[in-house]
C-alpha atoms as a PDB file:
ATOM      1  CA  UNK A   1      -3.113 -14.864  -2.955  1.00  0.00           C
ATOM      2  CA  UNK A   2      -4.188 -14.548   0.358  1.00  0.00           C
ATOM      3  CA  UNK A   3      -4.541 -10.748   0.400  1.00  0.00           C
ATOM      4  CA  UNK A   4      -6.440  -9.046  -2.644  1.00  0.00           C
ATOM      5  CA  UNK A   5      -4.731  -6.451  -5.158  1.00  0.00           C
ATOM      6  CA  UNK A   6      -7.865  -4.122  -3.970  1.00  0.00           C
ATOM      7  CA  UNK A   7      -7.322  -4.591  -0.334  1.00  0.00           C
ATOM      8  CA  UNK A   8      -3.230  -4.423  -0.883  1.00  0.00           C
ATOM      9  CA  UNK A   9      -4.315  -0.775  -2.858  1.00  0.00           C
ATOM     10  CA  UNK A  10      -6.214   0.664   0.345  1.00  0.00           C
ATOM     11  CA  UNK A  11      -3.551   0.244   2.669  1.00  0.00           C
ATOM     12  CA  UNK A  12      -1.933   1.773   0.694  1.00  0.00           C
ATOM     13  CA  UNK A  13      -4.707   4.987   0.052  1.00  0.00           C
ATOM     14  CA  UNK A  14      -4.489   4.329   3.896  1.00  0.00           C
ATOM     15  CA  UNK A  15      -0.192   5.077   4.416  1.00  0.00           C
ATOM     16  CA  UNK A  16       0.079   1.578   6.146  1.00  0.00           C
ATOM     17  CA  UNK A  17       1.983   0.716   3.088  1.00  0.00           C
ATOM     18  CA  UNK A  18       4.435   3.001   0.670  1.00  0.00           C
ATOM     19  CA  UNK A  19       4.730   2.185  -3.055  1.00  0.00           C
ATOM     20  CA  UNK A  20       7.856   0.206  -2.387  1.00  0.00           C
ATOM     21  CA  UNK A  21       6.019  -2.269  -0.440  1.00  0.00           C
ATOM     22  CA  UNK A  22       3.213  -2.337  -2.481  1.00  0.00           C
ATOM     23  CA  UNK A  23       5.366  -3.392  -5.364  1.00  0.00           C
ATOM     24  CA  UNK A  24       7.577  -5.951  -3.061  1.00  0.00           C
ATOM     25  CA  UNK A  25       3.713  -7.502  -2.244  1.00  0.00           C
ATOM     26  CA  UNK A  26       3.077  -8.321  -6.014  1.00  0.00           C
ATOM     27  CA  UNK A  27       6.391  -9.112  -6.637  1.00  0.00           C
ATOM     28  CA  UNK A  28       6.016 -11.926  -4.035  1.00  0.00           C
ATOM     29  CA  UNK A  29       2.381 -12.948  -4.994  1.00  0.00           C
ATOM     30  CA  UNK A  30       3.845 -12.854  -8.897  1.00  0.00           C
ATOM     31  CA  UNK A  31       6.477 -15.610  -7.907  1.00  0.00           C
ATOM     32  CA  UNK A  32       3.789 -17.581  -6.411  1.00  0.00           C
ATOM     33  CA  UNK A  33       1.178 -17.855  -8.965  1.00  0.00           C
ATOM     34  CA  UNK A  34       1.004 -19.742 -12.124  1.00  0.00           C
ATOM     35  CA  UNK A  35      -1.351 -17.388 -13.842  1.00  0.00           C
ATOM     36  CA  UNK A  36      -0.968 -13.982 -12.461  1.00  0.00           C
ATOM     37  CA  UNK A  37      -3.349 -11.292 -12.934  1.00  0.00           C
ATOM     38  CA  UNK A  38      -2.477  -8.619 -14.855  1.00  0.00           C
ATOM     39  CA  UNK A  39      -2.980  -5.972 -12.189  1.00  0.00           C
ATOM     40  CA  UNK A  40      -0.159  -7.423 -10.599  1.00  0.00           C
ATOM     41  CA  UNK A  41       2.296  -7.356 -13.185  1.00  0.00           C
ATOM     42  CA  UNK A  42       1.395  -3.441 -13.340  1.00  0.00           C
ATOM     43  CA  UNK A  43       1.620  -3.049 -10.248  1.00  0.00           C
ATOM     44  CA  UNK A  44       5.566  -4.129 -10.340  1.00  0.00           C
ATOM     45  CA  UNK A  45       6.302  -2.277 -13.855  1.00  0.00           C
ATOM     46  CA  UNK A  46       4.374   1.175 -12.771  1.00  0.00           C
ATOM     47  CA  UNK A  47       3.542   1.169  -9.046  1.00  0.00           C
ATOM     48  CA  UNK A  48       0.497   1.967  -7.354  1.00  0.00           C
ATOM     49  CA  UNK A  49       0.374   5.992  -7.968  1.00  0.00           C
ATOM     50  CA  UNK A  50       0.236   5.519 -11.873  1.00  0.00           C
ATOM     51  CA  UNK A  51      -1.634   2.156 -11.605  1.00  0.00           C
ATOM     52  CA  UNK A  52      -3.971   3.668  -9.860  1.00  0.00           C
ATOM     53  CA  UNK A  53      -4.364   7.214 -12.553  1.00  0.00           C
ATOM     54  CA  UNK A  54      -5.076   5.316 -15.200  1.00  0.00           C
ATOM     55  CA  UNK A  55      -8.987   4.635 -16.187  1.00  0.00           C
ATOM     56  CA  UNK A  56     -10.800   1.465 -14.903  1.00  0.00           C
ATOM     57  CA  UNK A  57     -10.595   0.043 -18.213  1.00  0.00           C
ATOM     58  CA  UNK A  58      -7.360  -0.247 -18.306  1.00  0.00           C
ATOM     59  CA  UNK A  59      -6.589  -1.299 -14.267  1.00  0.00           C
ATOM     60  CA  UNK A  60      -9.559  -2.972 -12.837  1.00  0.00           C
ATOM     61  CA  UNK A  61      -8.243  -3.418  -9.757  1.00  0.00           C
ATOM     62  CA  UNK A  62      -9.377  -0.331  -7.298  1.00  0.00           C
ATOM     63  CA  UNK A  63      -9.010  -0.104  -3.512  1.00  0.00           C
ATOM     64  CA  UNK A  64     -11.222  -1.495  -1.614  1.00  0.00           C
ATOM     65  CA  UNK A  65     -13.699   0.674   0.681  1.00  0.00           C
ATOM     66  CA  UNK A  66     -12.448   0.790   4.519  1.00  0.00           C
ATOM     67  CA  UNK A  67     -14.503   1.761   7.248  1.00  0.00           C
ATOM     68  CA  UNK A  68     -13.672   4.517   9.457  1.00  0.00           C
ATOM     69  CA  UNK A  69     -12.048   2.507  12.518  1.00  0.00           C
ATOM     70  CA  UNK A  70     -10.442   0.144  10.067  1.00  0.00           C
ATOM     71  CA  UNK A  71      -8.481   3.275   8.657  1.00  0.00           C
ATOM     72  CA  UNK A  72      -7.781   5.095  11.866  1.00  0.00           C
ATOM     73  CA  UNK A  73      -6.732   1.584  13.050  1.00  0.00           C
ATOM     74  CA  UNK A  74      -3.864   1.641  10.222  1.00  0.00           C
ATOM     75  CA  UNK A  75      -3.132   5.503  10.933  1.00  0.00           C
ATOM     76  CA  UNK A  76      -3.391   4.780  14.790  1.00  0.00           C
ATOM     77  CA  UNK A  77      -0.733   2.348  14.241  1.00  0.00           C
ATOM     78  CA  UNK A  78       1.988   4.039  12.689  1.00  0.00           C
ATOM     79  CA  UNK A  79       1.116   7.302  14.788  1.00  0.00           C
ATOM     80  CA  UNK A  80       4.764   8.531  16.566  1.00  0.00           C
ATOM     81  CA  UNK A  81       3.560   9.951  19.828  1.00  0.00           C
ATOM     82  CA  UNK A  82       6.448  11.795  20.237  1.00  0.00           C
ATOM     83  CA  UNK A  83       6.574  13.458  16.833  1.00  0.00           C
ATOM     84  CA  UNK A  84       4.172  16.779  16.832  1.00  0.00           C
ATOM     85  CA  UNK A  85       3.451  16.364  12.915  1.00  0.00           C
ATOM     86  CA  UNK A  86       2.541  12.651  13.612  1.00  0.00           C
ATOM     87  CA  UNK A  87       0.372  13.479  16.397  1.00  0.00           C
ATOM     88  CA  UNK A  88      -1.333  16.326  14.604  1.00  0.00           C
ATOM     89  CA  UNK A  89      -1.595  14.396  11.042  1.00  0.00           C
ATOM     90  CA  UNK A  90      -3.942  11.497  12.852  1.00  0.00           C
ATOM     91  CA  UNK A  91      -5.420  14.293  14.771  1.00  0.00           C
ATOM     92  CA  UNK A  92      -6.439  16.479  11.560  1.00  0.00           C
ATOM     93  CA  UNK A  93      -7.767  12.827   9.993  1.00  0.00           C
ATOM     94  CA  UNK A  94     -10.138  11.999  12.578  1.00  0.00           C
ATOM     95  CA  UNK A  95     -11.502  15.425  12.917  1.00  0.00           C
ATOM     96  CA  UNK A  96     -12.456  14.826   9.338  1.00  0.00           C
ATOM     97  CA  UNK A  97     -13.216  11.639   9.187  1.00  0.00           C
ATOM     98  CA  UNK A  98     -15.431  11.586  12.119  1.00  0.00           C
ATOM     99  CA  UNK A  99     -18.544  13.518  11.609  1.00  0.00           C
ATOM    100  CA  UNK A 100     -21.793  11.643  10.593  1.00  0.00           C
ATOM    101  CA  UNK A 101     -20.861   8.440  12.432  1.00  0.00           C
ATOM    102  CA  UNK A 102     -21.498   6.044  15.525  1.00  0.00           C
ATOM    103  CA  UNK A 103     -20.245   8.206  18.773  1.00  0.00           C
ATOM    104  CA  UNK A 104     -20.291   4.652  20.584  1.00  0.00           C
ATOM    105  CA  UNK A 105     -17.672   3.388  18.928  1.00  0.00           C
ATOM    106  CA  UNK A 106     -14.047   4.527  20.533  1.00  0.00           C
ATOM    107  CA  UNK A 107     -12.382   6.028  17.915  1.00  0.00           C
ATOM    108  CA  UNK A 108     -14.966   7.724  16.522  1.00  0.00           C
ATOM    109  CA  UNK A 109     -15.635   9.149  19.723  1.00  0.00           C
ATOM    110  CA  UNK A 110     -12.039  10.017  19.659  1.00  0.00           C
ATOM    111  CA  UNK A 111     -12.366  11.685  16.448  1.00  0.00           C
ATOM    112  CA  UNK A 112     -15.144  13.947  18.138  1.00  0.00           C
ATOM    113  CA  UNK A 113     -13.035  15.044  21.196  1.00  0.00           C
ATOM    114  CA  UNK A 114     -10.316  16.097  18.552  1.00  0.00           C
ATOM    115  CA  UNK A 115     -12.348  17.795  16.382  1.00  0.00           C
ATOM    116  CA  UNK A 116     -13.589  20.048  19.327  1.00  0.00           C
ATOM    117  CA  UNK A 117      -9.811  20.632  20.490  1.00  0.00           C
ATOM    118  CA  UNK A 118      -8.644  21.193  16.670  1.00  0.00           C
ATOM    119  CA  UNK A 119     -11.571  23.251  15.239  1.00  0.00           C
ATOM    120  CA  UNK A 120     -13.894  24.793  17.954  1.00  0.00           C
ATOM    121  CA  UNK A 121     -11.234  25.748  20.458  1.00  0.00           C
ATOM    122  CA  UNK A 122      -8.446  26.064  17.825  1.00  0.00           C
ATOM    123  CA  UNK A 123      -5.883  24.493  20.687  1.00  0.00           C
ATOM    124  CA  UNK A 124      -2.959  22.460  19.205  1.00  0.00           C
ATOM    125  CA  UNK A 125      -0.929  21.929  22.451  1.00  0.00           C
ATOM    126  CA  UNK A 126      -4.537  20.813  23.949  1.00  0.00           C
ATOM    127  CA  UNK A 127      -4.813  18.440  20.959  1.00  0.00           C
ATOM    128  CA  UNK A 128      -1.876  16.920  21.390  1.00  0.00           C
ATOM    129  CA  UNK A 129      -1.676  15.910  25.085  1.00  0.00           C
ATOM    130  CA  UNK A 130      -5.300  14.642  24.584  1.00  0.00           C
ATOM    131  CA  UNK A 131      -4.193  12.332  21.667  1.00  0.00           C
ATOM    132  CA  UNK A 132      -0.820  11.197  24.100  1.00  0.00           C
ATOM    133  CA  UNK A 133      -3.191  10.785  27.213  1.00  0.00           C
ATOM    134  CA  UNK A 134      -5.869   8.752  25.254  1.00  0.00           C
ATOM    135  CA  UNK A 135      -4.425   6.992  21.882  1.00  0.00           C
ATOM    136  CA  UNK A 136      -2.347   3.946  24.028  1.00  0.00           C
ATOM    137  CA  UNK A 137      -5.716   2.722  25.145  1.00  0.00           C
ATOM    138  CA  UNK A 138      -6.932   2.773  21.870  1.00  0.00           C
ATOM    139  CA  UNK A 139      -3.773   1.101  20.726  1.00  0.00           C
ATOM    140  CA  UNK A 140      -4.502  -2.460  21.498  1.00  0.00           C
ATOM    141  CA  UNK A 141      -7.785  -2.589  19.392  1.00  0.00           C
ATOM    142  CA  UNK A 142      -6.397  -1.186  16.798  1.00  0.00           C
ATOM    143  CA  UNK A 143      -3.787  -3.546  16.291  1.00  0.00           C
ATOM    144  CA  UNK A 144      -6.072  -6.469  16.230  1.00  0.00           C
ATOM    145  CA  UNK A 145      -8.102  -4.074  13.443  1.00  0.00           C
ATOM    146  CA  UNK A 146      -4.556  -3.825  11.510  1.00  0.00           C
ATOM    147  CA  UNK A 147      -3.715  -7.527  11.897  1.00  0.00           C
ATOM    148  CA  UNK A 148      -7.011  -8.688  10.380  1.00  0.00           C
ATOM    149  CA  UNK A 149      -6.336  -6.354   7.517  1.00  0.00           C
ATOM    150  CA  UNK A 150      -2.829  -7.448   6.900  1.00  0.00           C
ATOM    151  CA  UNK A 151      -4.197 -11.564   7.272  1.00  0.00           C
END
């Protein structure tokens, strides 16, 4: 199993992944193993949402804990630019997300910008030609972020 069930679960926490492909993942890694965990076979019969409801006692297997760029990496990703509701959905996540962390780092920095365009000056149409001006240079990083996730 070259990915984990845990690090399968938080791209999926993340949106990277839908339920569907969750379960077509442990289908796959099922048909591969001689011993399959458990988690796994749950993960086929129920799916993620009601795997993941259920007490730690009775599915071990939890998502693992991203960082911030590695989950604006995944969101960054699958971001349409030319979709308002995409646009704004990152934009409203790194606002959130942001606060508290390394300005340095480009995407938290990002995250900063937004949150002054989103929350101080309460400008949408400003937020969303920032995010089209500046997300395709982010772009590239991210997808070496997302391909080390998905390896």
């Amino acid at each position: 199993m070259l990915r984990s069930i845990e690090s399968t679960l938080a791209l999926w926490i993340s949106g990277y992944l839908s339920s569907a492909q969750v379960v077509e993942w442990a289908t796959e890694e099922l048909e591969k193993l001689d011993n399959p965990p458990l988690e796994l076979i749950d993960l086929i019969t129920d799916g993620p949402e009601r795997c993941l409801k259920r007490p730690a006692y009775e599915f071990q297997a939890r998502p693992e804990n991203l960082t911030y760029v590695q989950q604006f990496a995944l969101r960054a990703v699958r971001t349409r630019l030319d979709v308002d509701a995409s646009v704004l959905k990152l934009a409203g996540w790194a606002a959130r997300n942001c606060l508290g962390r390394e300005f340095e780092l480009p995407s938290v920095s990002f995250g900063y910008q937004v949150d002054h365009l989103l929350d101080d000056c309460r400008d949408e149409q400003a937020t969303l030609d920032f995010v089209r001006e500046e997300l395709p240079s982010l772009l590239p990083e991210c997808e070496e972020v997302v391909r080390e996730l998905l390896a």
